[in-house]
PDB file of N, CA and C in Angstrom:
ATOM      1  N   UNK A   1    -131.329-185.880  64.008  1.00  0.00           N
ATOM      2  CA  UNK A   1    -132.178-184.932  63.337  1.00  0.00           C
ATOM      3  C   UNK A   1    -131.805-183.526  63.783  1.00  0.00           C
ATOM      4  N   UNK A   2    -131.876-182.638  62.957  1.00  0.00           N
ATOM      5  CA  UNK A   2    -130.929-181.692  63.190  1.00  0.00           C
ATOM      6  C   UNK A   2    -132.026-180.457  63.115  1.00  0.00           C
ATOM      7  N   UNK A   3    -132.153-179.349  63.826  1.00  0.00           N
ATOM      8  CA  UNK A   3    -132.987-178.987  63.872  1.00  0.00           C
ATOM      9  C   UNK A   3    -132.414-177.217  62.991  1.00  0.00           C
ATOM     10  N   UNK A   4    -133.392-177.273  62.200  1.00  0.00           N
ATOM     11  CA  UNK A   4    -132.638-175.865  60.973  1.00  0.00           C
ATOM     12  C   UNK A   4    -133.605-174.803  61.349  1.00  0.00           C
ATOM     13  N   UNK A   5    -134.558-175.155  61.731  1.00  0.00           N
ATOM     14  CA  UNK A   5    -135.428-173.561  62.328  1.00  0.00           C
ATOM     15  C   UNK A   5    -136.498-173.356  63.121  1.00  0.00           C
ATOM     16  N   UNK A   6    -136.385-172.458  63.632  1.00  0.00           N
ATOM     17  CA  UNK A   6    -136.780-172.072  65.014  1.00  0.00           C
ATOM     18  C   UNK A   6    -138.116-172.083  65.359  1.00  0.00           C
ATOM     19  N   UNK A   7    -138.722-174.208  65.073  1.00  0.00           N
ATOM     20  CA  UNK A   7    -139.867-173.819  65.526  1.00  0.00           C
ATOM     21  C   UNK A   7    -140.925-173.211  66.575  1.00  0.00           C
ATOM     22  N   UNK A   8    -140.125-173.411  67.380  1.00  0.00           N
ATOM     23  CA  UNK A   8    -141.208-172.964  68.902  1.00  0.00           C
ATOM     24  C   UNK A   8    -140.483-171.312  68.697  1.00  0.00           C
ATOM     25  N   UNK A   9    -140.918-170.499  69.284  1.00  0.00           N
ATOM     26  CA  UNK A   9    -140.162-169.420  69.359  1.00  0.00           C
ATOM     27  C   UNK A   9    -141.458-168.275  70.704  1.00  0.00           C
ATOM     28  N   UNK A  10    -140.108-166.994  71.184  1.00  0.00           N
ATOM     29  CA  UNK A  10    -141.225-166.323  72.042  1.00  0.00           C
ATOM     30  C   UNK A  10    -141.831-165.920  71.793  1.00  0.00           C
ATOM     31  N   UNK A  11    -143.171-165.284  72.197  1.00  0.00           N
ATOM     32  CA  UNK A  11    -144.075-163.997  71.928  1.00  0.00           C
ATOM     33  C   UNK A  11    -144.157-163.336  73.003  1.00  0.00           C
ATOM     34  N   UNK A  12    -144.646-162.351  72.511  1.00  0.00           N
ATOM     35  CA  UNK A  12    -144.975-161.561  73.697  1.00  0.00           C
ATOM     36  C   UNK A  12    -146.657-161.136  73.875  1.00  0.00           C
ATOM     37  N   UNK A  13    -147.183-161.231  74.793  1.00  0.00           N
ATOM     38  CA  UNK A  13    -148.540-160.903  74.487  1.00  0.00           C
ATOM     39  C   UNK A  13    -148.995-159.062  75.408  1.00  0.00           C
ATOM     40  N   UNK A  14    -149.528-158.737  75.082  1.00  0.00           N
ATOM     41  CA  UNK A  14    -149.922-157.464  75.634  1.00  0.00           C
ATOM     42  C   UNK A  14    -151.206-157.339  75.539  1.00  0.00           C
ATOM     43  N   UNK A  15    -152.013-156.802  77.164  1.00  0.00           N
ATOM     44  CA  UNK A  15    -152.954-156.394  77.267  1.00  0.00           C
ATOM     45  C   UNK A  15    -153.947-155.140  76.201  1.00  0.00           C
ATOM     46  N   UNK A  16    -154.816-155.899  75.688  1.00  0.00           N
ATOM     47  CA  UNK A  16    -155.718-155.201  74.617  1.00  0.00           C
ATOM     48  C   UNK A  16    -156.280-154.062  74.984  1.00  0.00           C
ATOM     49  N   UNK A  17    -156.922-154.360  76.569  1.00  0.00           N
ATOM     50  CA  UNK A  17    -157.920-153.667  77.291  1.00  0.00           C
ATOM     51  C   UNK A  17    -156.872-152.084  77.570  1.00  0.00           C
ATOM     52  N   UNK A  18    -155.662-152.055  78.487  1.00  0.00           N
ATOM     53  CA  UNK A  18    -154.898-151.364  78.456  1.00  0.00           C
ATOM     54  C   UNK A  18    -154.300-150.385  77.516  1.00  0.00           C
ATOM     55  N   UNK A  19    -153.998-151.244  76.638  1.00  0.00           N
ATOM     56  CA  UNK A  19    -153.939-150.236  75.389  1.00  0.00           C
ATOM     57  C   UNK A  19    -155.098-149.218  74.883  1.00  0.00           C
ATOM     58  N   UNK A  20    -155.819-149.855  74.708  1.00  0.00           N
ATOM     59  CA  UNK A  20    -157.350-148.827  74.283  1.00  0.00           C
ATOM     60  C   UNK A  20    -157.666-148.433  74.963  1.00  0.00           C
ATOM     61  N   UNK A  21    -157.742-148.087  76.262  1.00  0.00           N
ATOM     62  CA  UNK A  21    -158.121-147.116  77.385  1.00  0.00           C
ATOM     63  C   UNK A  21    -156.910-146.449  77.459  1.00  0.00           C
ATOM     64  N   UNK A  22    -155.851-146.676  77.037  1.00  0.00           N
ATOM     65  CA  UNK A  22    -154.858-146.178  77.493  1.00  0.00           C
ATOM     66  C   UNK A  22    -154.806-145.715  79.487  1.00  0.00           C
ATOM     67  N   UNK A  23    -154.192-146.616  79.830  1.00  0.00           N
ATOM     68  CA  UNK A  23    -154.210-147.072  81.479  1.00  0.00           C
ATOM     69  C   UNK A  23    -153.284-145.607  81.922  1.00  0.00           C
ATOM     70  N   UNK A  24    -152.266-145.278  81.151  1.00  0.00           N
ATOM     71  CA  UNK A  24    -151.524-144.162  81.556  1.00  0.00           C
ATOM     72  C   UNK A  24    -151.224-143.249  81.829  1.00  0.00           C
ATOM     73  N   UNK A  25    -152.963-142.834  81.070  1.00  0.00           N
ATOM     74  CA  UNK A  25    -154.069-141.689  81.533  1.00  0.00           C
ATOM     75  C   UNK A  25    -154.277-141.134  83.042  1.00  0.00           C
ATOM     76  N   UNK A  26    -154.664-142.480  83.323  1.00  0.00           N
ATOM     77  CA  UNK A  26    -155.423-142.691  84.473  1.00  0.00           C
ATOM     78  C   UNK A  26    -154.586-142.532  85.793  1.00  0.00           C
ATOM     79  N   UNK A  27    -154.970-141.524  86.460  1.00  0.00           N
ATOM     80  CA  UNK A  27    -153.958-141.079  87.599  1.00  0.00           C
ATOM     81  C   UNK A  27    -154.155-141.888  89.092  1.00  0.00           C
ATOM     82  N   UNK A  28    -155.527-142.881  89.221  1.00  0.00           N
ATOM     83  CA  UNK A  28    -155.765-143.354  90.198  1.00  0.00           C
ATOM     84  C   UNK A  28    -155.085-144.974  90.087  1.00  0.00           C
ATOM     85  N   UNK A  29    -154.840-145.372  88.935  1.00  0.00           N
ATOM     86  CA  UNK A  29    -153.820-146.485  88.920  1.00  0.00           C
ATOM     87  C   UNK A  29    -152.654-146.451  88.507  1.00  0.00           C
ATOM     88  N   UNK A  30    -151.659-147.065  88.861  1.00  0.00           N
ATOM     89  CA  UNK A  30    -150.372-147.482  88.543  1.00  0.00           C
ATOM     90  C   UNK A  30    -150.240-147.450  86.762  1.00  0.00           C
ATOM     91  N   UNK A  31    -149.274-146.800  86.037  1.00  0.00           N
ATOM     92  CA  UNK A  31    -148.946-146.611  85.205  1.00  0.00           C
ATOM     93  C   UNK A  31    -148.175-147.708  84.520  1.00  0.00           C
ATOM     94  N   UNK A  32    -148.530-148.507  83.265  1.00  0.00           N
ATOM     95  CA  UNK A  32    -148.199-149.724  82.821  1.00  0.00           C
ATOM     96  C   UNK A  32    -148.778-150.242  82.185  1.00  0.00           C
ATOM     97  N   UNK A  33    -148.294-151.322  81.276  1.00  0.00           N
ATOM     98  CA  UNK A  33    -149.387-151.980  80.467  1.00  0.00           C
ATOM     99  C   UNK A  33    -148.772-153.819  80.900  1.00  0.00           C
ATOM    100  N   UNK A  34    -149.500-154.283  81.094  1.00  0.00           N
ATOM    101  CA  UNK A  34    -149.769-155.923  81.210  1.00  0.00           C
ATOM    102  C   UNK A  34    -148.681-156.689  80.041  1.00  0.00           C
ATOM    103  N   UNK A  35    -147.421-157.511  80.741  1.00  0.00           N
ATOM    104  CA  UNK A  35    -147.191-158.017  79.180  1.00  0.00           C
ATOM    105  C   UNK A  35    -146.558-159.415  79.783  1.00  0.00           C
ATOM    106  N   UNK A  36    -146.881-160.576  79.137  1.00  0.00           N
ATOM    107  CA  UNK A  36    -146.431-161.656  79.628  1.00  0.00           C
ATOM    108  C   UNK A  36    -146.244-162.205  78.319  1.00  0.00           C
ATOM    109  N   UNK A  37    -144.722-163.520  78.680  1.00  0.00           N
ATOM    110  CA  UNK A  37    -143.899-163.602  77.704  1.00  0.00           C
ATOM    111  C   UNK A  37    -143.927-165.543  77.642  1.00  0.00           C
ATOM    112  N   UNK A  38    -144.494-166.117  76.431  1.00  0.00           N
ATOM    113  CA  UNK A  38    -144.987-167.356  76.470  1.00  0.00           C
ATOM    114  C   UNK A  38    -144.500-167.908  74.921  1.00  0.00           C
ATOM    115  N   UNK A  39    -144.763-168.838  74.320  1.00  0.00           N
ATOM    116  CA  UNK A  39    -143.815-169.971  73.106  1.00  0.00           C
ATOM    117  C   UNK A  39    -145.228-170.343  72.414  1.00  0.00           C
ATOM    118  N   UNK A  40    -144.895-170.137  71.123  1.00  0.00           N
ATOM    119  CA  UNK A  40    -145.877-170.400  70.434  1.00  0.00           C
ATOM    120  C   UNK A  40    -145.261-171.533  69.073  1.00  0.00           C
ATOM    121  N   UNK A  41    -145.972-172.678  68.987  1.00  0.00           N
ATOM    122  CA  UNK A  41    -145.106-173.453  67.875  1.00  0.00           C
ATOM    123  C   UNK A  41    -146.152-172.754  66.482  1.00  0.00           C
ATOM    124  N   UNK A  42    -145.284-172.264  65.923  1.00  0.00           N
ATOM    125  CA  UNK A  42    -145.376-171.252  64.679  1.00  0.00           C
ATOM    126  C   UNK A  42    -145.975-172.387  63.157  1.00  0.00           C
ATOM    127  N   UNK A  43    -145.409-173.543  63.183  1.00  0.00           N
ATOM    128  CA  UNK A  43    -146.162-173.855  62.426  1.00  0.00           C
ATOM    129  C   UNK A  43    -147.962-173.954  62.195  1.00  0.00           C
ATOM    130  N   UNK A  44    -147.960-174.967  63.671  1.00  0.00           N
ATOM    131  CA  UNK A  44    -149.161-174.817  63.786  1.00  0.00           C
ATOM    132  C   UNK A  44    -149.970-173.638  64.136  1.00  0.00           C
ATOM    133  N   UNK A  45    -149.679-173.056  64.571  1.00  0.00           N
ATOM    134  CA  UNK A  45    -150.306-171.175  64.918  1.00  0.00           C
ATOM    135  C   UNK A  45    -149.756-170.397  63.894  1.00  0.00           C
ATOM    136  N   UNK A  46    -150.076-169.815  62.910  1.00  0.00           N
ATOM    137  CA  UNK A  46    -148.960-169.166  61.850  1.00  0.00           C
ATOM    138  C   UNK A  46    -149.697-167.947  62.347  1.00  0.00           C
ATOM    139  N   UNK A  47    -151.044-167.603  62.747  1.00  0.00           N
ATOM    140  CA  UNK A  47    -151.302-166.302  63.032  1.00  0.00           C
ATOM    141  C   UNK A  47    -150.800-165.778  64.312  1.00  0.00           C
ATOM    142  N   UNK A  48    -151.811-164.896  64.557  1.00  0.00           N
ATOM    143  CA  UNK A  48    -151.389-163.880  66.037  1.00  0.00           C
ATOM    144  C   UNK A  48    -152.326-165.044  66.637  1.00  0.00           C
ATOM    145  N   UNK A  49    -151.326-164.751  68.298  1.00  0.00           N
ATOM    146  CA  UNK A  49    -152.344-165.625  69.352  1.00  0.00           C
ATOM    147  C   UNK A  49    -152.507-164.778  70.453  1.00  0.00           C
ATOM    148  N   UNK A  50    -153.719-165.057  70.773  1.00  0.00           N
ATOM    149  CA  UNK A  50    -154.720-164.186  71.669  1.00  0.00           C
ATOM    150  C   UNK A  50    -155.236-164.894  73.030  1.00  0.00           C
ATOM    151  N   UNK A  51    -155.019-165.019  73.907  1.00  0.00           N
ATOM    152  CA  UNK A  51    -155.154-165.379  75.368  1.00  0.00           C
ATOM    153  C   UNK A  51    -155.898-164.885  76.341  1.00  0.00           C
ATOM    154  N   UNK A  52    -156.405-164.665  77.256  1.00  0.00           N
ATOM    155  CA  UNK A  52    -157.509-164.369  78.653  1.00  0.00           C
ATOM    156  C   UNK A  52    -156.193-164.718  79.463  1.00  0.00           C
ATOM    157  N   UNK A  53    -156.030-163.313  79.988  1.00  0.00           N
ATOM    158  CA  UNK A  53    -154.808-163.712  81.394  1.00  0.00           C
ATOM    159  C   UNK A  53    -155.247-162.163  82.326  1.00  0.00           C
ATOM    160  N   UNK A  54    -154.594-162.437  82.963  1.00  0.00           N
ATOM    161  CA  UNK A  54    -155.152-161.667  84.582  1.00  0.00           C
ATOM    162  C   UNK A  54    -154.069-160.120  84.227  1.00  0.00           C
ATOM    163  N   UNK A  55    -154.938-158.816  84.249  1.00  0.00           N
ATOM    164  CA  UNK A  55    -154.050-157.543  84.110  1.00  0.00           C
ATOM    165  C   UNK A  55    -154.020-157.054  85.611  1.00  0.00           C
ATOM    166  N   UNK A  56    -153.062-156.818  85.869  1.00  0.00           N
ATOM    167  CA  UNK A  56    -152.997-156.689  87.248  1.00  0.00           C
ATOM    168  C   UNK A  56    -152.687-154.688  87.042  1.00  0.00           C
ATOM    169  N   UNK A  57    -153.261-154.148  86.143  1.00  0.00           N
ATOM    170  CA  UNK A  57    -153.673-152.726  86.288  1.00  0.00           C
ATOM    171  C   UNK A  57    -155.478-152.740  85.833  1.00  0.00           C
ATOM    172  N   UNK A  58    -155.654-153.506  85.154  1.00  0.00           N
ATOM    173  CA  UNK A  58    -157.254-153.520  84.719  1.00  0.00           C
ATOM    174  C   UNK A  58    -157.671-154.274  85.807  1.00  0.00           C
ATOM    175  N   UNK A  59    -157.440-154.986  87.012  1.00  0.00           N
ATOM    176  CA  UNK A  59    -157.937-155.752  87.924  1.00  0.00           C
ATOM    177  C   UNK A  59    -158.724-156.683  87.443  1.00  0.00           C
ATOM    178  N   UNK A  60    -158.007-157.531  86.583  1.00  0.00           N
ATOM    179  CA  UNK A  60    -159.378-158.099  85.725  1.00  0.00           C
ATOM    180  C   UNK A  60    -158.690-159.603  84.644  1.00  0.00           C
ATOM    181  N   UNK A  61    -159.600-160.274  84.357  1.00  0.00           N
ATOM    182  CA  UNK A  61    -159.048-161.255  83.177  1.00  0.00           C
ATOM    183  C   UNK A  61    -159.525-159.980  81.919  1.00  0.00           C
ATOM    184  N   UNK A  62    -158.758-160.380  80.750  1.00  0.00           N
ATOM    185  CA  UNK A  62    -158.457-159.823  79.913  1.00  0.00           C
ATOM    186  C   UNK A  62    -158.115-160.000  78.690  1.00  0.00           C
ATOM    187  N   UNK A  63    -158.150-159.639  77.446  1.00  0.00           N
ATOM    188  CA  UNK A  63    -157.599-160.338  76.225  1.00  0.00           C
ATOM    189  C   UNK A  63    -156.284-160.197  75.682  1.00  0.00           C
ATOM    190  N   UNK A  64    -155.362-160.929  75.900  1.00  0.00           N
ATOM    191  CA  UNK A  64    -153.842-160.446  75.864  1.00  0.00           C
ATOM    192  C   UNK A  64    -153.343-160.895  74.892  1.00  0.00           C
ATOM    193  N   UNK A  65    -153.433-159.786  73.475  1.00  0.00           N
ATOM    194  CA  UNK A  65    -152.544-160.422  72.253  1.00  0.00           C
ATOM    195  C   UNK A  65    -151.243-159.917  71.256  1.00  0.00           C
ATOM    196  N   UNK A  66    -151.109-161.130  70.998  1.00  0.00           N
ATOM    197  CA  UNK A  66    -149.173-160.747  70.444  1.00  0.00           C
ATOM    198  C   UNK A  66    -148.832-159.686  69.899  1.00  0.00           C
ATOM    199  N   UNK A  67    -147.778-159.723  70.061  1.00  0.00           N
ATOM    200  CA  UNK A  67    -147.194-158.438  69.466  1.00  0.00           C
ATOM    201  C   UNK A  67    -145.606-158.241  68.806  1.00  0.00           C
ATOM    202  N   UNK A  68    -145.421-157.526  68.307  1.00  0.00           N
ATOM    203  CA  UNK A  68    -144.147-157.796  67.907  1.00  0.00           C
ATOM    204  C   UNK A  68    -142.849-157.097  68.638  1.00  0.00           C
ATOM    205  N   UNK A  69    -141.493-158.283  68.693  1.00  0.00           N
ATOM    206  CA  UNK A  69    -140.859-158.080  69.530  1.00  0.00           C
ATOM    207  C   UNK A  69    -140.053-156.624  68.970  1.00  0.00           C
TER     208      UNK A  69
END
């Protein structure tokens, strides 16, 4: 079985919280935005996927969603 397209594929997810505060502002923390890089099987998920993962500039769990590469 031969495989013709690329079901699993990467995403990238990026911190929500970060973005809308814009973190880069902010002179008492580290400058950055949160981005962790995970496989989404595209058939079954055809939308955006949205996750709770740890921002290590928001000190915090968080809503971390896809984005385009």
């Amino acid at each position: 079985m031969a495989k013709g397209k690329d079901v699993r594929g990467a995403v990238l997810l990026e911190c929500t919280n970060c973005v809308r505060n814009d973190v880069n502002k902010d002179k008492e923390s580290p400058a950055g935005i949160s981005r962790y890089i995970t496989e989404k099987n595209r058939q079954n998920t055809p939308g955006r996927l949205e996750l709770r993962k740890f921002c290590p500039y928001c000190l915090k769990h968080t809503i971390h969603g896809e984005i385009k590469k």
